[in-house]
Protein backbone atom coordinates (compact mmCIF):
# COMPACT_ATOMS: atom_id res chain seq x y z
CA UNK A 1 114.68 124.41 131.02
CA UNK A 2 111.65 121.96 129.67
CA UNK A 3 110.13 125.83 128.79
CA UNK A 4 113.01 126.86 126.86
CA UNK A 5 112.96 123.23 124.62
CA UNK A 6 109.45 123.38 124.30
CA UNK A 7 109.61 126.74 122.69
CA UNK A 8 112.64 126.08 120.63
CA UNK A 9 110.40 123.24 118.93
CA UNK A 10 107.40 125.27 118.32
CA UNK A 11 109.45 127.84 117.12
CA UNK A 12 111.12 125.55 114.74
CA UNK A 13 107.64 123.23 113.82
CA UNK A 14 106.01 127.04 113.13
CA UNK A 15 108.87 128.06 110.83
CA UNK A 16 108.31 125.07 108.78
CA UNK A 17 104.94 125.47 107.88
CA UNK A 18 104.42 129.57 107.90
CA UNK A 19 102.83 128.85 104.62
CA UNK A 20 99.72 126.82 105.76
CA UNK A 21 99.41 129.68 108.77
CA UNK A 22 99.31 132.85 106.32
CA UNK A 23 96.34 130.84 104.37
CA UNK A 24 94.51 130.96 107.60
CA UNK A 25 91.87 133.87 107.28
CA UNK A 26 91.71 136.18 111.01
CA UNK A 27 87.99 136.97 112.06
CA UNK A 28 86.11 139.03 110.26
CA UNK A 29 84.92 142.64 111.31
CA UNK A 30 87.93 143.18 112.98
CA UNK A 31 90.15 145.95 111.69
CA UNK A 32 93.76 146.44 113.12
CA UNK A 33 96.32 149.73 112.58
CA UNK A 34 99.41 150.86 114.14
CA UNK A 35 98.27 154.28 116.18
CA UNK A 36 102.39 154.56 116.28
CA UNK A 37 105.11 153.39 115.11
CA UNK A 38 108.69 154.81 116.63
CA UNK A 39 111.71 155.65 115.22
CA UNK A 40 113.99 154.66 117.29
CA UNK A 41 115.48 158.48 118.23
CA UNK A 42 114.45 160.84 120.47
CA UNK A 43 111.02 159.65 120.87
CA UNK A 44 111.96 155.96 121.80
CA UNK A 45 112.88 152.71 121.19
CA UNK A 46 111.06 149.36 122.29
CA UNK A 47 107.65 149.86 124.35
CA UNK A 48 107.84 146.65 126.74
CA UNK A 49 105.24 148.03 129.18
CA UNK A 50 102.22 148.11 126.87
CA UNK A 51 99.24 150.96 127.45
CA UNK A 52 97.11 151.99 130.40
CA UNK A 53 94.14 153.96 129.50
CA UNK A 54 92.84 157.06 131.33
CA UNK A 55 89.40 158.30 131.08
CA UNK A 56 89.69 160.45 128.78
CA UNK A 57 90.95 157.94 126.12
CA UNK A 58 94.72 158.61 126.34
CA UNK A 59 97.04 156.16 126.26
CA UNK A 60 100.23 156.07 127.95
CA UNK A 61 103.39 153.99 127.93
CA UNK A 62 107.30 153.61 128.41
CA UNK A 63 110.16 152.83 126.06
CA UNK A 64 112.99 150.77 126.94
CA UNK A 65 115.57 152.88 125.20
CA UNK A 66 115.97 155.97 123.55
CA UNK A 67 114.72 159.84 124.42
CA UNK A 68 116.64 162.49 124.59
CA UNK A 69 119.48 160.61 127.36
CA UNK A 70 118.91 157.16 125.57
CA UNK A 71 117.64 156.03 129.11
CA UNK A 72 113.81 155.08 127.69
CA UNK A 73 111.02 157.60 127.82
CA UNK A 74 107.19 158.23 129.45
CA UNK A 75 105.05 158.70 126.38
CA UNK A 76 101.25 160.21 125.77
CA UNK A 77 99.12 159.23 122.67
CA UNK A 78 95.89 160.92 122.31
CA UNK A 79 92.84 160.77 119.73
CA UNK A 80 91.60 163.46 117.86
CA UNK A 81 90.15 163.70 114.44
CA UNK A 82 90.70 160.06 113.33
CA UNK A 83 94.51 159.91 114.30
CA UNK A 84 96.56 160.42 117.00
CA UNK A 85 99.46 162.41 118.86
CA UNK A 86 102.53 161.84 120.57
CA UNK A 87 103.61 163.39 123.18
CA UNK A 88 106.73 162.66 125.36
CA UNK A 89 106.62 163.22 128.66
CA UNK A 90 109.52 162.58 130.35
CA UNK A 91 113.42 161.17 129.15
CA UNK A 92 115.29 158.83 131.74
CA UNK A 93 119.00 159.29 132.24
CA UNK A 94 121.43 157.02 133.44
CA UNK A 95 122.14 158.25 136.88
CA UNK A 96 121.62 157.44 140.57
CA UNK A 97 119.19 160.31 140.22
CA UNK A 98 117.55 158.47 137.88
CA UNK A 99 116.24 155.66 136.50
CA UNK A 100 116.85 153.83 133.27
CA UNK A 101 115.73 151.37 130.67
CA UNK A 102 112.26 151.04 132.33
CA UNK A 103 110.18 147.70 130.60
CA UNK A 104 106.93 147.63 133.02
CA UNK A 105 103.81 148.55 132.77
CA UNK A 106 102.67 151.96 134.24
CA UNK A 107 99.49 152.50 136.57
CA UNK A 108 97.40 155.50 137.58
CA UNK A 109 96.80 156.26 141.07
CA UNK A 110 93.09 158.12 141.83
CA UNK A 111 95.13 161.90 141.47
CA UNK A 112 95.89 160.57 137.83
CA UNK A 113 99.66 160.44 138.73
CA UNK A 114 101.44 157.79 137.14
CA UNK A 115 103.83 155.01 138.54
CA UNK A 116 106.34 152.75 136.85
CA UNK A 117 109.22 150.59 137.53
CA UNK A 118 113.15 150.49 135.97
CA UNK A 119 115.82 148.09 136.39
CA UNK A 120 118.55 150.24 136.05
CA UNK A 121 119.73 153.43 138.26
CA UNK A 122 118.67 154.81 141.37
CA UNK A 123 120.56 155.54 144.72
CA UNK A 124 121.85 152.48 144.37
CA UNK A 125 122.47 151.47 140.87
CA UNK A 126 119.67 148.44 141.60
CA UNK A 127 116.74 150.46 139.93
CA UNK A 128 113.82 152.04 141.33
CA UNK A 129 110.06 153.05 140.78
CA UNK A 130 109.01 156.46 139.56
CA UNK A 131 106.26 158.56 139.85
CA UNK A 132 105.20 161.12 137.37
CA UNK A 133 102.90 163.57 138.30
CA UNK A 134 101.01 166.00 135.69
CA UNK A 135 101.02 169.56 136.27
CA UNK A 136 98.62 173.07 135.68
CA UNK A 137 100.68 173.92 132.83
CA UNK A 138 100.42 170.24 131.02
CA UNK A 139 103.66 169.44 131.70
CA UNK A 140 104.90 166.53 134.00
CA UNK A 141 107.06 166.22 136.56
CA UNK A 142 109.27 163.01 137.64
CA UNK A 143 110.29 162.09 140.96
CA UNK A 144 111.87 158.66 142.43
CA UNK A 145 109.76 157.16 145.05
CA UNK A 146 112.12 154.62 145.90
CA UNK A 147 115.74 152.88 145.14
CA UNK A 148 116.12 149.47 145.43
CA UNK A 149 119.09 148.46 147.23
CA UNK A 150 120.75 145.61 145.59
CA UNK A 151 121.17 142.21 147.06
CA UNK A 152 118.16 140.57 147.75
CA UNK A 153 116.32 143.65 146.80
CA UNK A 154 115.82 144.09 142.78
CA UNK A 155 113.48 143.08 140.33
CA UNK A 156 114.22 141.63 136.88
CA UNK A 157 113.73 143.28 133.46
CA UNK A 158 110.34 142.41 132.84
CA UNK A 159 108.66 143.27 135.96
CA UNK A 160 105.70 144.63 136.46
CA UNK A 161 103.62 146.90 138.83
CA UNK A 162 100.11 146.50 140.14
CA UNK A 163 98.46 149.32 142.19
CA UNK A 164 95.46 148.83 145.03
CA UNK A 165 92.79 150.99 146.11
CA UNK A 166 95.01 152.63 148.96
CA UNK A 167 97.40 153.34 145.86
CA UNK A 168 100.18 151.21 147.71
CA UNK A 169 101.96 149.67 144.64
CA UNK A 170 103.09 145.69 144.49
CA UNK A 171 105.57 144.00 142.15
CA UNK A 172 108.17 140.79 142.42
CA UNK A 173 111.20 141.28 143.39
CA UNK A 174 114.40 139.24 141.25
CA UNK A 175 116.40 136.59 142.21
CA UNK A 176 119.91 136.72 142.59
CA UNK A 177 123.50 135.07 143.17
CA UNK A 178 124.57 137.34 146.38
CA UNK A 179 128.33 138.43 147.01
CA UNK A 180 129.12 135.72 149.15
CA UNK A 181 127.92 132.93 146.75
CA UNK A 182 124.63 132.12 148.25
CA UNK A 183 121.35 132.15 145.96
CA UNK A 184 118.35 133.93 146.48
CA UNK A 185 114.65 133.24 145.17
CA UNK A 186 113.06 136.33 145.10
CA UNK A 187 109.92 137.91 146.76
CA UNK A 188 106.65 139.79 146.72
CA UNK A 189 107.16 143.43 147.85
CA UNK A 190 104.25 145.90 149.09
CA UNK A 191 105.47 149.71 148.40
CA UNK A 192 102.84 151.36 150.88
CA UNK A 193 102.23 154.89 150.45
CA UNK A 194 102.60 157.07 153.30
CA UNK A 195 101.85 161.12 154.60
CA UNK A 196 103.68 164.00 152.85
CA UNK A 197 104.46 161.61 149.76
CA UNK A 198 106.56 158.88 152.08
CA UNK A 199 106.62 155.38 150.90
CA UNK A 200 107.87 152.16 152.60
CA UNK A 201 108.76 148.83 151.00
CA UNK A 202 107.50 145.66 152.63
CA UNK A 203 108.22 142.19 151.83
CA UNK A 204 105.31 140.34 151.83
CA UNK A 205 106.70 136.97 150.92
CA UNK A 206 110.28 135.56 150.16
CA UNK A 207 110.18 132.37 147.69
CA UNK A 208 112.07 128.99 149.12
CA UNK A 209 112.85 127.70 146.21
CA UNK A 210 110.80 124.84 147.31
CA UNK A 211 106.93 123.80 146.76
CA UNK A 212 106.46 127.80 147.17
CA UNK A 213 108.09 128.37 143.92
CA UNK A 214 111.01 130.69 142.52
CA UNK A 215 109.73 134.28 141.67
CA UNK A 216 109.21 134.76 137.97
CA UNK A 217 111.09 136.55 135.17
CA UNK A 218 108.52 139.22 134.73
CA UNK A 219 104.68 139.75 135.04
CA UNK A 220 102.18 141.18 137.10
CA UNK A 221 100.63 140.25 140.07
CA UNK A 222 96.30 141.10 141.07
CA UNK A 223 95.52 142.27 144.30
CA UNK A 224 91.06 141.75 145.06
CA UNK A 225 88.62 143.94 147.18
CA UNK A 226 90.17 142.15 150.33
CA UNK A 227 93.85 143.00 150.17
CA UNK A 228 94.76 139.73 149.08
CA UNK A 229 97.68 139.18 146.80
CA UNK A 230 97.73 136.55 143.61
CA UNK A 231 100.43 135.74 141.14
CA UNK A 232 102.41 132.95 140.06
CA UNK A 233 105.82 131.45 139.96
CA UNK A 234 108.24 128.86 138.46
CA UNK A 235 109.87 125.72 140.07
CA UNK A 236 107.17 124.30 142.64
CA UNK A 237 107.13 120.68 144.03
CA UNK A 238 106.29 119.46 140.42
CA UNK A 239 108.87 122.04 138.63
CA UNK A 240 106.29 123.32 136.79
CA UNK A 241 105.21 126.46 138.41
CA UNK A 242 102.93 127.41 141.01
CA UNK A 243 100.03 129.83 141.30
CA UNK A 244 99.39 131.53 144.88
CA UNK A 245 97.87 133.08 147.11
CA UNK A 246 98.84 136.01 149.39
CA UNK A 247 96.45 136.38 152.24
CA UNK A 248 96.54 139.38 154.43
CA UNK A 249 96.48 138.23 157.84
CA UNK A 250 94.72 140.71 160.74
CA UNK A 251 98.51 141.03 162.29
CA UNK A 252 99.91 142.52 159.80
CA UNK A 253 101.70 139.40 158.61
CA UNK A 254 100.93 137.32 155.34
CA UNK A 255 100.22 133.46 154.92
CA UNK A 256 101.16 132.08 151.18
CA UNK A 257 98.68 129.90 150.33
CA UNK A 258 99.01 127.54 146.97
CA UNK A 259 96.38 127.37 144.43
CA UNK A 260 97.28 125.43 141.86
CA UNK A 261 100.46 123.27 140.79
CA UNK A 262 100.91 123.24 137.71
CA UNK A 263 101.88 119.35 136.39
CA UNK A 264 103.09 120.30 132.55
CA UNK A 265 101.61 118.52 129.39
CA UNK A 266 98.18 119.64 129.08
CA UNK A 267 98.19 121.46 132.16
CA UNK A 268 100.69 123.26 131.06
CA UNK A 269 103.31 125.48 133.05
CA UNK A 270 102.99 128.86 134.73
CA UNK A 271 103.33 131.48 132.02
CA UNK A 272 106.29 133.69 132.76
CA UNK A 273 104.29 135.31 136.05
CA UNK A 274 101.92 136.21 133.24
CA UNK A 275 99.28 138.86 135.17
CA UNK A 276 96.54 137.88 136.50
CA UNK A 277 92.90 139.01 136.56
CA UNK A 278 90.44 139.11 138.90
CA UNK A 279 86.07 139.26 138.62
CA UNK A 280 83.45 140.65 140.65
CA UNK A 281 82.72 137.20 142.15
CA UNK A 282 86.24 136.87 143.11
CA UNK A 283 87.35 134.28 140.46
CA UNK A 284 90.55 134.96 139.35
CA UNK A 285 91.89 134.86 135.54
CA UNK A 286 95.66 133.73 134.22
CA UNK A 287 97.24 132.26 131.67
CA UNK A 288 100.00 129.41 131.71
CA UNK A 289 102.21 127.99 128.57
CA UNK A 290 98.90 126.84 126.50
CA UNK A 291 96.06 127.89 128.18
CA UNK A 292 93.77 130.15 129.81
CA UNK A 293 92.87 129.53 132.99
CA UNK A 294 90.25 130.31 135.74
CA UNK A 295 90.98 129.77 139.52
CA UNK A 296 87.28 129.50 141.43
CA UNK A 297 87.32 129.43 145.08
CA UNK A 298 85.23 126.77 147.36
CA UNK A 299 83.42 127.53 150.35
CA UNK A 300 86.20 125.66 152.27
CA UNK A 301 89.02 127.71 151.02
CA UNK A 302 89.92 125.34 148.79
CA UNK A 303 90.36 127.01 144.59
CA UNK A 304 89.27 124.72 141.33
CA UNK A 305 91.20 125.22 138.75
CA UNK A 306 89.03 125.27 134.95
CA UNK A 307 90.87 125.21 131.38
CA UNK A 308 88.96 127.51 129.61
CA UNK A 309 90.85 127.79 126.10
CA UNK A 310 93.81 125.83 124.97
CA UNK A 311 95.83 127.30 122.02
CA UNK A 312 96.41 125.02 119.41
CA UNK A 313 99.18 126.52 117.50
CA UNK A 314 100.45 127.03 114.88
CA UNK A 315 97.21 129.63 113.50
CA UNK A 316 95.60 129.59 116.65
CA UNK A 317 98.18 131.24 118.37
CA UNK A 318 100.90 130.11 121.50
CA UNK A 319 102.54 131.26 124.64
CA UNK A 320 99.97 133.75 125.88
CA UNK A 321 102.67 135.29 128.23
CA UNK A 322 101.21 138.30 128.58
CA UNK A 323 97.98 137.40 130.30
CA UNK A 324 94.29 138.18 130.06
CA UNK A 325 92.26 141.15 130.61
CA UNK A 326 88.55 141.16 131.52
CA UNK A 327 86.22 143.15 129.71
CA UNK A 328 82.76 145.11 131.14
CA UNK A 329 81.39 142.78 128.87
CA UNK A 330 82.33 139.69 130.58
CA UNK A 331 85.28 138.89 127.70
CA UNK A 332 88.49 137.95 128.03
CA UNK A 333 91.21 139.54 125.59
CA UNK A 334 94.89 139.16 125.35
CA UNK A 335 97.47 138.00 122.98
CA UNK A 336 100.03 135.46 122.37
CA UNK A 337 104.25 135.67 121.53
CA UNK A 338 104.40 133.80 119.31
CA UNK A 339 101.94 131.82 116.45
CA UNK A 340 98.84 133.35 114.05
CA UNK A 341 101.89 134.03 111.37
CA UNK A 342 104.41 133.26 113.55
CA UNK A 343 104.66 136.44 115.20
CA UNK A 344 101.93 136.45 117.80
CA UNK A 345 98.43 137.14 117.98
CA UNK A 346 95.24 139.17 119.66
CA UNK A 347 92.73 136.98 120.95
CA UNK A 348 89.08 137.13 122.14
CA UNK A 349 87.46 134.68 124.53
CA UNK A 350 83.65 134.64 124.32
CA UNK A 351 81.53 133.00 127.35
CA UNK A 352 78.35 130.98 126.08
CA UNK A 353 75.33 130.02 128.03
CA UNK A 354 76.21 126.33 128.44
CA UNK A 355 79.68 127.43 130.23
CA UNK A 356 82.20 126.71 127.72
CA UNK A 357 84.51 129.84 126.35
CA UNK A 358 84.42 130.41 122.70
CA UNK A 359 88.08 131.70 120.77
CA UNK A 360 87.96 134.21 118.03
CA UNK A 361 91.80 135.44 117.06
CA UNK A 362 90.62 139.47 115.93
CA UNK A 363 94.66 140.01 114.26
CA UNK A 364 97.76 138.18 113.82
CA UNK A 365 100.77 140.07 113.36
CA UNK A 366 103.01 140.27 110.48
CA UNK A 367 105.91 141.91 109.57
CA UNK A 368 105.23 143.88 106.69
CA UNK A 369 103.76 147.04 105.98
CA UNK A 370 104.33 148.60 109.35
CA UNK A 371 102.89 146.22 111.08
CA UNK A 372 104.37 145.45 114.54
CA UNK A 373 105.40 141.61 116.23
CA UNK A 374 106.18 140.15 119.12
CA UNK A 375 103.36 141.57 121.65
CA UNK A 376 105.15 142.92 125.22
CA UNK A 377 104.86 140.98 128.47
CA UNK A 378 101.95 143.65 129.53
CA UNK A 379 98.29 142.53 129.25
CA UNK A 380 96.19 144.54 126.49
CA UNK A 381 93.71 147.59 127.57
CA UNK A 382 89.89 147.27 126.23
CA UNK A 383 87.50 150.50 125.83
CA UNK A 384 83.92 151.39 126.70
CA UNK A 385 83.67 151.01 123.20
CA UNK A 386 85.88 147.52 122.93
CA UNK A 387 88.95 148.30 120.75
CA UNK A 388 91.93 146.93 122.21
CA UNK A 389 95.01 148.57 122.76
CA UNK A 390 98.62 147.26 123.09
CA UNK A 391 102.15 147.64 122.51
CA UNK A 392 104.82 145.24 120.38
CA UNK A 393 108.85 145.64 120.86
CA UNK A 394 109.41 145.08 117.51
CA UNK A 395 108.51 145.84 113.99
CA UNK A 396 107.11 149.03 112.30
CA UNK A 397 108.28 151.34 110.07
CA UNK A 398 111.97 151.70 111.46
CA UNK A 399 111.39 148.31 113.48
CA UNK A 400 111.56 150.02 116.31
CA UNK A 401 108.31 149.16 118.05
CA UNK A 402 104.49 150.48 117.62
CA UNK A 403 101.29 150.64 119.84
CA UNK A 404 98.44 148.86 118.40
CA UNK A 405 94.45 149.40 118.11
CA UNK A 406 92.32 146.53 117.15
CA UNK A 407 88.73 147.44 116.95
CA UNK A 408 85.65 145.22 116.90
């Protein structure tokens, strides 16, 4: 509730002085244009899952809606010659046989197949994930690795999917009023890949509702070189939000382990499950309703948490919901929902030699000429070359969405 106020007055403050933002010059050297911009027909409507990147330099992303069954699509976008091409890959239907309106990210497994998550369909009408695998003849096939079955087992719109070394695949899962009245708070699940394409769902954690937290609306969780598990979640002991810990014990069992509580005002609150990110030293990355943060662990166990960029808002940008992504460069990029010109922003964070991070926004979006708005709930992808990549649900030339480059 206090996040829904607080962005009802920002929204309302930014309104009021769009003016003063637009007068605000964006770095310089950066250069943003729309690689895509859909139509809303038969080749999609609303990418909520942003980009991954394959090595190559294709991208690849869902729609919510639209394709050839209206059910959302599985798109390709490849460079050649200054521009790029489309390509659809695959058009959900709505049937148990099937998934629909999918709105998470999708991830490549080390066979280049791709996974991705729906809330709709399946064996059991609660949604499922897919797997799409390419063939010899450049087409793809589509196959559902698993239904969920309703109850305490679904996931919200805005989920997300994070994949490990093993390929086993990890996500939240919702919660939910059950049939006999009861509530539920949601989980962690492990989908661990088996022999002759078998998968198995575990649940890895189930939220109390207490100082553990409520699962999220939507994001991403990070899983490091150990098997270890982080995300975050609403409620807490402070109401606030919560960011955790998942720690793989050597039974096969899991301990949750609390990192940080977040105490609102200029600590902010966790940032719809916003992913997370983690280094090579093992310090891990997020983002709550102001701030990026970093999580460094002590030789006791114990984690630190460091502010390393607050957004000021209105130019400099608010509500980086969509987390951060680390660079080979040591940067941090990502965007915000909402501020820059009211309709969100991409944003660099640049470490100096005395420790401190240094913000440079590199676009804010507007709303005219074909430009998109509203970045998705998906962090951004960065290149060898350090153009970033991303999707917004809104906006272009039939306001149906576009994938974004930004180059430095």
């Amino acid at each position: 509730m206090q996040q829904s106020i607080h962005r009802f007055i920002f929204s309302f403050v930014t309104a009021m002085i769009v003016a003063l933002t637009l007068s605000t010059p964006q770095a310089k050297g950066q250069t943003e244009k729309i690689i895509y911009s859909f139509t809303g027909s038969t080749d999609g409507t609303s990418p909520q899952g942003g980009v991954v990147l394959d090595t190559k330099g294709n991208l690849y992303g869902v729609t919510e809606s639209g394709g050839a069954n209206g059910g959302g699509t599985v798109f390709e976008l490849s460079p050649g010659g200054g521009a790029w091409t489309k390509t659809l890959l695959y058009s959900f239907t709505f049937s148990t046989s099937d998934v629909a309106l999918p709105t998470s990210n999708l991830v490549f497994d080390a066979k280049g197949n791709l996974y991705g998550m729906a809330p709709l369909g399946g064996t059991n009408g609660a949604g499922g994930i897919f797997e799409l695998s390419p063939g010899s003849n450049g087409m793809w096939s589509e196959k559902i690795i698993y239904s969920f079955t309703g109850g305490t087992d679904i996931v919200t719109f805005e989920s997300g999917l994070t994949i490990d070394s093993g390929s086993n695949l990890y996500g939240y899962l919702g919660s939910a009023v059950l049939s006999d009245g009861n509530s539920t708070f949601g989980g962690v699940f492990e989908l661990e890949s088996g022999p002759n394409g078998t998968w198995t769902e575990k649940v890895l954690h189930t939220f109390s509702g207490g100082s553990d937290g409520i699962a999220p609306y939507g994001g991403m969780l990070a899983v490091d070189s150990v098997g270890d598990v982080f995300g975050m979640a609403s409620g807490g002991s402070d109401e606030y939000g919560v960011a955790f810990e998942l720690v793989r014990r050597a039974t096969g069992s899991w301990n949750d382990k609390i990192l940080h509580i977040y105490k609102g005002g200029a600590d902010g609150s966790y940032g719809y499950g916003g992913p997370m990110a983690i280094d090579r030293s093992g310090n891990v990355f997020g983002t709550s309703t102001w701030s990026v943060i970093e999580f460094v662990p002590g030789s006791n166990g114990t984690w630190t948490e460091k502010i390393l960029h607050n957004f000021a808002g209105p130019h400099d940008g608010i509500y980086p919901d969509a987390g951060v992504t680390l660079s080979n460069s040591g940067k941090i990029y990502g965007t915000t929902n909402q501020g820059g010109a009211h309709y969100g922003t991409v944003f660099e964070l640049v470490p100096s030699s005395s420790g401190t991070w240094n913000e440079r926004i590199l676009h804010r979006f507007m709303p005219s000429s074909g430009d998109g708005y509203y970045p998705s709930l998906s962090p951004v992808v960065v290149d060898g070359q350090g153009n970033v990549y991303g999707s917004l649900s809104s906006g272009g030339i039939s306001n149906n969405g576009v994938v974004f480059e930004v180059t430095p």
